[in-house]
Protein backbone atom coordinates (compact mmCIF):
# COMPACT_ATOMS: atom_id res chain seq x y z
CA UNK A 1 157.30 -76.81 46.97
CA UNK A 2 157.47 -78.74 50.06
CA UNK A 3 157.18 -82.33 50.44
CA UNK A 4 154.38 -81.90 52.90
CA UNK A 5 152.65 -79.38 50.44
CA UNK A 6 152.67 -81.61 47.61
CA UNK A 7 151.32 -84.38 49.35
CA UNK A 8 148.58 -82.25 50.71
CA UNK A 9 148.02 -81.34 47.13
CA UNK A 10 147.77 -84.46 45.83
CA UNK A 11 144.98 -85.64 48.24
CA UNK A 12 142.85 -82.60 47.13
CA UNK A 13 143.00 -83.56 43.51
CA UNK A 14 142.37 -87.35 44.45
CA UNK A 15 139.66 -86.39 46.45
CA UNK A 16 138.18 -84.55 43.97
CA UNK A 17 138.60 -86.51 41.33
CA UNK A 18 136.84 -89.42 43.12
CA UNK A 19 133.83 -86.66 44.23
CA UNK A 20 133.48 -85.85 40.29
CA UNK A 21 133.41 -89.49 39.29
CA UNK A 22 131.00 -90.22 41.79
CA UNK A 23 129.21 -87.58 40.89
CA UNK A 24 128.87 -88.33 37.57
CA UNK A 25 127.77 -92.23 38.12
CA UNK A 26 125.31 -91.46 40.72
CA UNK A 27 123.41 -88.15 39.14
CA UNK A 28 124.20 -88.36 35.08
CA UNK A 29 121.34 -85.85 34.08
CA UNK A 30 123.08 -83.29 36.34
CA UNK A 31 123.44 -80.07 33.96
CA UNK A 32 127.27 -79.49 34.98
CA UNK A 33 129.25 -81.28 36.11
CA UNK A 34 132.45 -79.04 36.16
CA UNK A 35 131.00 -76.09 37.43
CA UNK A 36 129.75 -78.74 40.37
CA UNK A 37 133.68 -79.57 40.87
CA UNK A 38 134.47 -75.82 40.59
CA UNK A 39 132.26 -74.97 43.88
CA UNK A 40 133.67 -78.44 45.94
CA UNK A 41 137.06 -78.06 44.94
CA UNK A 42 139.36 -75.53 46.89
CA UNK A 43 141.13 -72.73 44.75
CA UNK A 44 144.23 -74.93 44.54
CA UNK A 45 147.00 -75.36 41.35
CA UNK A 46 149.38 -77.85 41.30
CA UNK A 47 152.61 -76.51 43.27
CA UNK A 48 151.11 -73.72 44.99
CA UNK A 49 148.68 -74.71 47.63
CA UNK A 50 147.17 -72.13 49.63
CA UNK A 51 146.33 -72.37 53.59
CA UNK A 52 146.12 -70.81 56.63
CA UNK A 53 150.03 -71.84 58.23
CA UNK A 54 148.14 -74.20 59.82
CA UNK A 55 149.30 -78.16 58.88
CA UNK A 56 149.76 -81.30 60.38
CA UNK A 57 152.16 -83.89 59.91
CA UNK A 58 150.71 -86.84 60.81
CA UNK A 59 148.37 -86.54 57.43
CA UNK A 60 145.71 -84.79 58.31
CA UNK A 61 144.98 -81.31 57.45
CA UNK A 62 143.26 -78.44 59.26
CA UNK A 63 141.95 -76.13 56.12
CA UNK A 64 140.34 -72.86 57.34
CA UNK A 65 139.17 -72.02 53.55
CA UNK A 66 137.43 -74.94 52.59
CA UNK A 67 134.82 -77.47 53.45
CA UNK A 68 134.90 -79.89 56.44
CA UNK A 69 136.34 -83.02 55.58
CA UNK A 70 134.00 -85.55 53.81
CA UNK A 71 132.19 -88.42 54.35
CA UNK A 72 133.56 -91.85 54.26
CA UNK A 73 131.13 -92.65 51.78
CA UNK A 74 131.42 -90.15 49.05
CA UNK A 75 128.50 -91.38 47.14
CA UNK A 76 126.12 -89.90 49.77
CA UNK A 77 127.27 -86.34 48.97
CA UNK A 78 126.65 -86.54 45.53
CA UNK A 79 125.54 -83.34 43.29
CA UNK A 80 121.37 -83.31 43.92
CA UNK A 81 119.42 -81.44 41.29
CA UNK A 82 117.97 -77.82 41.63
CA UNK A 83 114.69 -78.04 42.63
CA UNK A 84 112.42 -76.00 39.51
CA UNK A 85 109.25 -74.19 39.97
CA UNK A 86 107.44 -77.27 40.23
CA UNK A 87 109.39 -79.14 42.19
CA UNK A 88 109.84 -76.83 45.57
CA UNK A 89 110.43 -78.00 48.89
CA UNK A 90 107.48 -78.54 51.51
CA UNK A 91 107.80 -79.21 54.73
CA UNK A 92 111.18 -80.10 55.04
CA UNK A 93 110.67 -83.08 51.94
CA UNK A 94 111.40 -82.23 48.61
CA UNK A 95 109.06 -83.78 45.54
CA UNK A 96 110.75 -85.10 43.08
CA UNK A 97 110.06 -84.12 39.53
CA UNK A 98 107.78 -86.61 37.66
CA UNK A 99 110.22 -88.00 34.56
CA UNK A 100 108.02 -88.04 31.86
CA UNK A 101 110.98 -89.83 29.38
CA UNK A 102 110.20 -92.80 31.96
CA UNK A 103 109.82 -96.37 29.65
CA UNK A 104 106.94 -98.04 28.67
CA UNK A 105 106.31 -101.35 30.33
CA UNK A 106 107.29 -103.99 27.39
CA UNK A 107 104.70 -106.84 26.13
CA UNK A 108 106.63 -110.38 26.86
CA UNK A 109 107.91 -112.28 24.22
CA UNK A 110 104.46 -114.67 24.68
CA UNK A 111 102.12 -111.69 24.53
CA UNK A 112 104.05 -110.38 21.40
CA UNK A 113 103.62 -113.77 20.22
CA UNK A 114 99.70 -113.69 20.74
CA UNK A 115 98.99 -110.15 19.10
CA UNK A 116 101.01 -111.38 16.13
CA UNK A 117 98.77 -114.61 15.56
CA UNK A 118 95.47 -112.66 16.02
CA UNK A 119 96.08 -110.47 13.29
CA UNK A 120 97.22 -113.38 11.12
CA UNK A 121 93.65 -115.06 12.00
CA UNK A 122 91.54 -111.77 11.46
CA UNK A 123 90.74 -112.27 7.99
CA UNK A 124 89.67 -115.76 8.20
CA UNK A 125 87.84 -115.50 11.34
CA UNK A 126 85.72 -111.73 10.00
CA UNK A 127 84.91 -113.88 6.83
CA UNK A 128 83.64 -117.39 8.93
CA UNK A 129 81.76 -115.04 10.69
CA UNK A 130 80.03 -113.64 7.91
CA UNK A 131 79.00 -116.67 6.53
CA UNK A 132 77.63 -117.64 9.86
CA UNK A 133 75.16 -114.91 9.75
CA UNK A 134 74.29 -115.31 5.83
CA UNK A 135 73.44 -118.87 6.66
CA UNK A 136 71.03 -117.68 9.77
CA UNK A 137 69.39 -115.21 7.63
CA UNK A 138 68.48 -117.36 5.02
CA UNK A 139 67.57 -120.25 7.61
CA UNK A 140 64.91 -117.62 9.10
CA UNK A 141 63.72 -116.61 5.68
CA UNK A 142 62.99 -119.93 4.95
CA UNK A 143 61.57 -121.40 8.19
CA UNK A 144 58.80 -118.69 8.22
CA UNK A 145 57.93 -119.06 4.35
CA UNK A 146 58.26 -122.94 4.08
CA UNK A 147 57.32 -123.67 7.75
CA UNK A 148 54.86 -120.46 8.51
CA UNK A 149 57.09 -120.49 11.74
CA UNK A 150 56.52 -116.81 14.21
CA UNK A 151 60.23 -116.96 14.70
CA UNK A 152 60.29 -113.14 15.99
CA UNK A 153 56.90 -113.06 17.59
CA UNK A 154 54.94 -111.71 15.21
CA UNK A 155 51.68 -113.18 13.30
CA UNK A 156 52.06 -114.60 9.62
CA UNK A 157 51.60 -113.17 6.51
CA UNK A 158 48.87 -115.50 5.00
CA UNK A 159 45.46 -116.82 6.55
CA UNK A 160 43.81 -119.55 5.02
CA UNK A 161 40.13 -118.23 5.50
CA UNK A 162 37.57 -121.01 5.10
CA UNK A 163 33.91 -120.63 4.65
CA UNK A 164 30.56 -122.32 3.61
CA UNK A 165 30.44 -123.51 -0.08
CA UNK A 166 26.72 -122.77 -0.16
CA UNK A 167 26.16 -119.38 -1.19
CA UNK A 168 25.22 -117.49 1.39
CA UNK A 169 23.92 -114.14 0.43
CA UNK A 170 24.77 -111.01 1.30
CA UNK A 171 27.33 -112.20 3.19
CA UNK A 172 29.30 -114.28 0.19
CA UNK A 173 28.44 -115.52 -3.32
CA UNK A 174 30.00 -115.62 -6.53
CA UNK A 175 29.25 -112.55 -9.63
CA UNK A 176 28.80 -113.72 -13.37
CA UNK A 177 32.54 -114.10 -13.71
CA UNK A 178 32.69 -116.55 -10.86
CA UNK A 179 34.91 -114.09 -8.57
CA UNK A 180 33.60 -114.53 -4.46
CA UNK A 181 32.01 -111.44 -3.51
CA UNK A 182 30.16 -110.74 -0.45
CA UNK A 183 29.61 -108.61 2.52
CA UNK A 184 31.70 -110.76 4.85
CA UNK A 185 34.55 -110.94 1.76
CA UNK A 186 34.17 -107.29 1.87
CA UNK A 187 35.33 -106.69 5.63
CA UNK A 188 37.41 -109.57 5.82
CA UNK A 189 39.73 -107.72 2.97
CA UNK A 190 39.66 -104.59 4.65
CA UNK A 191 40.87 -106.21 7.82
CA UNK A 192 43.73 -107.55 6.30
CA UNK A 193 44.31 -104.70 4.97
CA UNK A 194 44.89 -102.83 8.48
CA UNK A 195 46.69 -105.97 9.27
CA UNK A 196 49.01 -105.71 7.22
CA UNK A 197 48.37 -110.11 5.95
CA UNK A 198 46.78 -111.65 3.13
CA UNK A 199 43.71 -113.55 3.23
CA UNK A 200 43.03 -116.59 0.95
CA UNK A 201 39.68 -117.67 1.28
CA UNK A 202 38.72 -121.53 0.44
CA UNK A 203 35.16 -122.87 0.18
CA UNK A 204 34.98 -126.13 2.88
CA UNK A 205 32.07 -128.54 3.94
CA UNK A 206 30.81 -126.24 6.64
CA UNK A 207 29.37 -129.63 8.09
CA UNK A 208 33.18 -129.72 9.18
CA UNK A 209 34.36 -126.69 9.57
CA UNK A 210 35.22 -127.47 13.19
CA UNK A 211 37.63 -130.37 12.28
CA UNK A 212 39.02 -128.20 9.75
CA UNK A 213 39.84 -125.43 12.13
CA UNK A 214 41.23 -127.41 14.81
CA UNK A 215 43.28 -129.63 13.02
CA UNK A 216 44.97 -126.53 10.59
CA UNK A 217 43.70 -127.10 7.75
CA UNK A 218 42.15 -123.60 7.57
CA UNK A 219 43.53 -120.50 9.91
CA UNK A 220 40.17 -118.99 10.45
CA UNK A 221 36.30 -119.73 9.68
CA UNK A 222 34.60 -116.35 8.46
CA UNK A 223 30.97 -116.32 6.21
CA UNK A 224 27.59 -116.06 8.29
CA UNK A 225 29.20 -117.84 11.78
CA UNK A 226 27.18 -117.51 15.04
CA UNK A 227 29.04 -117.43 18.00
CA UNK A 228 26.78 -120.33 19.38
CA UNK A 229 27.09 -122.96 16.78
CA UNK A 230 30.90 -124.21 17.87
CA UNK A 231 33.02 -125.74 21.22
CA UNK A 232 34.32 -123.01 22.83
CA UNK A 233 37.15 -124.99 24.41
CA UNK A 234 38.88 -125.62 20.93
CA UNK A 235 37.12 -122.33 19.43
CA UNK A 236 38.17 -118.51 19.78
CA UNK A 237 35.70 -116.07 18.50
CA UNK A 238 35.97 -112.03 18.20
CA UNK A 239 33.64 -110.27 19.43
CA UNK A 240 30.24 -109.45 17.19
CA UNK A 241 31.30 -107.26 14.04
CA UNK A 242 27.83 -107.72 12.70
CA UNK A 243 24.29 -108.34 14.04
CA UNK A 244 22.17 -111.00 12.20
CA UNK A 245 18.88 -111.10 14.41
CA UNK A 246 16.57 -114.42 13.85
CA UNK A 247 13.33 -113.31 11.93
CA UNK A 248 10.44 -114.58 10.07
CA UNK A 249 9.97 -114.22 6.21
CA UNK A 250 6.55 -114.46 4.66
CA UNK A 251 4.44 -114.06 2.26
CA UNK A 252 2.44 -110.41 3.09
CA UNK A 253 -0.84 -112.34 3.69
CA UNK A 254 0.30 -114.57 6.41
CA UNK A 255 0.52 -113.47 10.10
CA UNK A 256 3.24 -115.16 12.11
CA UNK A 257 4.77 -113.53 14.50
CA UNK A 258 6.17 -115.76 16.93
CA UNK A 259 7.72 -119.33 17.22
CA UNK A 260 4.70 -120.64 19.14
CA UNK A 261 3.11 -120.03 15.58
CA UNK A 262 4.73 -122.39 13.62
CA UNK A 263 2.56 -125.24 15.36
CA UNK A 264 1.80 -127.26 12.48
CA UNK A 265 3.55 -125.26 9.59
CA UNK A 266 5.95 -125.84 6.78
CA UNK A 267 8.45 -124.27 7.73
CA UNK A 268 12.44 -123.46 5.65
CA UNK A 269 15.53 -122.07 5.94
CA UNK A 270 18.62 -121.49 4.11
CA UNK A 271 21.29 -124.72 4.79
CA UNK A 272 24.35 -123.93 7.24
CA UNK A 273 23.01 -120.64 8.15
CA UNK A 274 22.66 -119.70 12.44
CA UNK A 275 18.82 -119.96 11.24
CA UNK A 276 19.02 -123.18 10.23
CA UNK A 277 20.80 -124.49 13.17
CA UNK A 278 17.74 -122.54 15.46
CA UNK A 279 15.42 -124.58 12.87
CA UNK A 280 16.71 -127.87 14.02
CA UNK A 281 16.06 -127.89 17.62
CA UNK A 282 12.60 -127.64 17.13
CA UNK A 283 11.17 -131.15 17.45
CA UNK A 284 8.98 -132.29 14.25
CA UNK A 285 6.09 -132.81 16.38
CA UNK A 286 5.47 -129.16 16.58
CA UNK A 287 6.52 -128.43 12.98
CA UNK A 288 5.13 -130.23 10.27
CA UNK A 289 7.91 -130.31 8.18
CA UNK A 290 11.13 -128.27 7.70
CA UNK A 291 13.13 -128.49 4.54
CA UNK A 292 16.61 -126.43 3.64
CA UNK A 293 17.04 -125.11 0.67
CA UNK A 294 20.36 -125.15 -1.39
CA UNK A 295 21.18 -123.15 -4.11
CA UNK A 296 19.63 -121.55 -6.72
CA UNK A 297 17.36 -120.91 -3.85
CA UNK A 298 16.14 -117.56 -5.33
CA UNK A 299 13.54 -119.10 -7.78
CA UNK A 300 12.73 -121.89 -5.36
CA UNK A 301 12.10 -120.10 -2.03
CA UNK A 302 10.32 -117.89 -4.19
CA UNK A 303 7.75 -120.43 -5.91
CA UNK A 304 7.63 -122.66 -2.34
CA UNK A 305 5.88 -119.60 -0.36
CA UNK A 306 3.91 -118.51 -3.07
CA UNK A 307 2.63 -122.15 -3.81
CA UNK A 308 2.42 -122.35 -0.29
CA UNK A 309 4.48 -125.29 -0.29
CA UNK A 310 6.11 -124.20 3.11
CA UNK A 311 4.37 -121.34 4.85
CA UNK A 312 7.47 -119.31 6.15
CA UNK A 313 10.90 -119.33 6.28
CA UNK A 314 13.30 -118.73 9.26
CA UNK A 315 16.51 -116.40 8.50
CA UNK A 316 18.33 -114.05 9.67
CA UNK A 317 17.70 -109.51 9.11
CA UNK A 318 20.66 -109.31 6.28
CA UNK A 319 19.23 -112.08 3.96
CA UNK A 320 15.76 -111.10 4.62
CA UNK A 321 16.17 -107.45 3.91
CA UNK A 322 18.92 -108.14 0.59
CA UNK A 323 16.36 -111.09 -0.77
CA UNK A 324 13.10 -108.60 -0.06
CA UNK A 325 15.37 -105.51 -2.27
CA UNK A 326 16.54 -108.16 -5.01
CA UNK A 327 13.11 -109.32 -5.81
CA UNK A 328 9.83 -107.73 -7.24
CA UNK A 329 7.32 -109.97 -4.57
CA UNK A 330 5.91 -108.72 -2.09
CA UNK A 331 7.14 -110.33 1.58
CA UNK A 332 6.51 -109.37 4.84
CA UNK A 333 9.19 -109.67 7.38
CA UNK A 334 8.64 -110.38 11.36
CA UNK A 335 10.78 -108.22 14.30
CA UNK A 336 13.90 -109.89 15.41
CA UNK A 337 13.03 -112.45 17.23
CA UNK A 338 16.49 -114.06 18.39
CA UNK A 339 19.12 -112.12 18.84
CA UNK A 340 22.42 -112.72 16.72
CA UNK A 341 25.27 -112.00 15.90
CA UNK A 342 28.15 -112.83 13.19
CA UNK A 343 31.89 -113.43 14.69
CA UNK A 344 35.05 -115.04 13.47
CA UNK A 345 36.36 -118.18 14.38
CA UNK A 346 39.93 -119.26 15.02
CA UNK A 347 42.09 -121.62 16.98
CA UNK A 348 41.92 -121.30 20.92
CA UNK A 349 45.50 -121.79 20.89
CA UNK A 350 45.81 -118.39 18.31
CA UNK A 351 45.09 -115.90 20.69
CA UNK A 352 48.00 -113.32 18.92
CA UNK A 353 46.01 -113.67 15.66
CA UNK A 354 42.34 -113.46 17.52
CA UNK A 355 43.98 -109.74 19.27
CA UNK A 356 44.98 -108.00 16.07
CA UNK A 357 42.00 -109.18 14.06
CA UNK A 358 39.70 -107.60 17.05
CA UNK A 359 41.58 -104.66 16.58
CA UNK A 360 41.08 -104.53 13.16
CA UNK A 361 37.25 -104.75 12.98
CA UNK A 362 37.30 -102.51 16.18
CA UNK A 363 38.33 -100.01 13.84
CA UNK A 364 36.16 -100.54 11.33
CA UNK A 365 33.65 -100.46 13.12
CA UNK A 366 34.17 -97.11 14.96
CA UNK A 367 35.14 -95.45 11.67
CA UNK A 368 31.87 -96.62 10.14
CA UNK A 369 33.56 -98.94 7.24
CA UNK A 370 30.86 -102.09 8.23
CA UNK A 371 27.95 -99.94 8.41
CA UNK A 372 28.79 -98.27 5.01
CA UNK A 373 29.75 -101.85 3.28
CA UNK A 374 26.33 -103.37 4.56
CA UNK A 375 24.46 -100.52 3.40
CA UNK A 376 26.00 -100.76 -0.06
CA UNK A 377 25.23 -104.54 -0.04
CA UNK A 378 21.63 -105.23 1.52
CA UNK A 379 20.51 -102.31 -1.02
């Protein structure tokens, strides 16, 4: 071999040599690399280089059989993966492959710090929380039981119901046993019932029953109540659950019939009852004499208008009619002559309370619950 031929030889192998290891540093996932070499390197062995006659001596070569002489830079004409189905040329541009071995961004040291003291602090912090809300719950149990406090907007569970200690029949009284019974006690359990509360009726001075209301000491005033008889800028009332029209009762041989009759008379009534209060506003000029009676009435109202101690009593239609089908004498009852009618009393300021208890005794009224419970009472 020539000296001219080996050196020309020896340039092709550094040359490729050079290509292959910057081949291999730029592109490293390239499949193969050798059969990459095989296609840029001429057919060549050591010794016996093959060309077309045609050389130069001043160290360049003119090779008809292989590539044009490369760049200066050979890391620009490094091996380029095959494009794949999905990765296809368009336009002139080819789109690259999306890697999908590509790393996961990595937490910093302070984040990996964080993470690591949060889970050290779950345990404690799920168990403070707990006892947080243990504590609340039994704060709210015992606010509303102790206190009576409408933490959650609704109404309470138990009423104190106040009404007249003077019996007051049909409307309440006590049985043999001493147990309160009554028309009003009747329809007032019934309406708790639909409430969904407990009443707890106490007997009070009915000469105060307004103080009592307003200043708490009872929820609501129920038993015989006119609507006309209290303030109605401290007092609520519900509407009328049950008439109790202002009559006359008589013995059957007297003939009152109207107010302007009782010029002159003895006249009664029961104490704390809507009649009474209408007996006190006449002036004693025009009645002889008026007198209340207070229990045990039955005997004495009885033996007063038979005596004709007092000539007639004023009371309301219920009383009259239950006293006239409890007794075996003879009276003689007058048509309504004041209109009347029984409500409930209760705080102004309770208007939650006042709306469900009118929607209780709507209902019993419309399903006929008053007019059966006064028709098992009055007879």
């Amino acid at each position: 071999m020539s000296f001219y031929d080996e050196r020309v030889s020896n340039i092709i192998k550094e040359y490729n040599e050079e290509k292959m290891r910057a081949s291999t540093e730029s592109a490293p996932d390239v499949p193969n690399n050798a059969e990459t070499t095989k296609k840029t390197a001429p057919n060549t062995k050591r010794g016996n280089t093959k060309s077309n006659g045609k050389l130069k001596i001043n160290g360049t070569t003119n090779h008809s059989r292989t590539k044009k002489n490369p760049p200066k830079n050979p890391q620009t004409n490094a091996a380029k993966p095959k494009p794949t189905n999905g990765n296809k040329k368009s336009n002139g541009t080819a789109k690259s492959k999306p890697t999908t071995n590509a790393a996961k961004p990595k937490l910093t040291n302070g984040a990996v710090h964080f993470l690591k003291d949060l889970r050290s602090f779950r345990t404690p912090i799920i168990i403070a929380l707990s006892a947080v809300l243990v504590l609340a719950l039994c704060f709210l149990v015992f606010a509303t039981n102790i206190f009576g406090l409408n933490l959650f907007g609704s109404s309470q569970a138990e009423y104190i119901i106040g009404y007249s200690s003077f019996p007051y029949p049909p409307m309440h009284d006590t049985d043999e046993n001493g147990r309160l019974v009554g028309l009003d006690i009747d329809i007032a359990n019934a309406a708790a019932e639909i409430m969904g509360v407990k009443f707890t009726f106490v007997p009070i001075s009915w000469s105060q029953r307004e103080e009592l209301l307003v200043s708490g000491e009872v929820d609501m005033l129920w038993g015989g109540l006119e609507r006309a008889t209290l303030d109605p800028a401290t007092v609520s009332f519900t509407s009328s659950y049950l008439r109790a029209d202002i009559i006359l009762l008589m013995m059957p041989d007297r003939d009152y019939e109207q107010f302007q009759d009782l010029q002159g008379l003895n006249v009664c009534a029961l104490n704390f009852t809507p009649a009474f209060d209408y007996l006190k506003v006449y002036d004693r000029d025009v009645i002889k004499s008026r007198r209340t009676f207070t229990p045990p009435y039955y005997t004495e109202l009885r033996n007063a208008l038979i005596s004709e101690e007092f000539d007639v009593m004023i009371t309301d239609i219920n009383f009259a009619e239950f006293y006239k089908n409890h007794t075996t004498t003879e009276y003689r009852c007058t048509e309504p002559l004041i209109s009347s009618n029984y409500a409930v009393a209760l705080r102004a300021s309770d208007t939650k309370t006042l709306d469900r208890l009118q929607e209780a005794l709507d209902e019993l009224s419309s399903n006929g619950t008053i007019t059966t419970l006064r028709t098992q009472w009055i007879n």
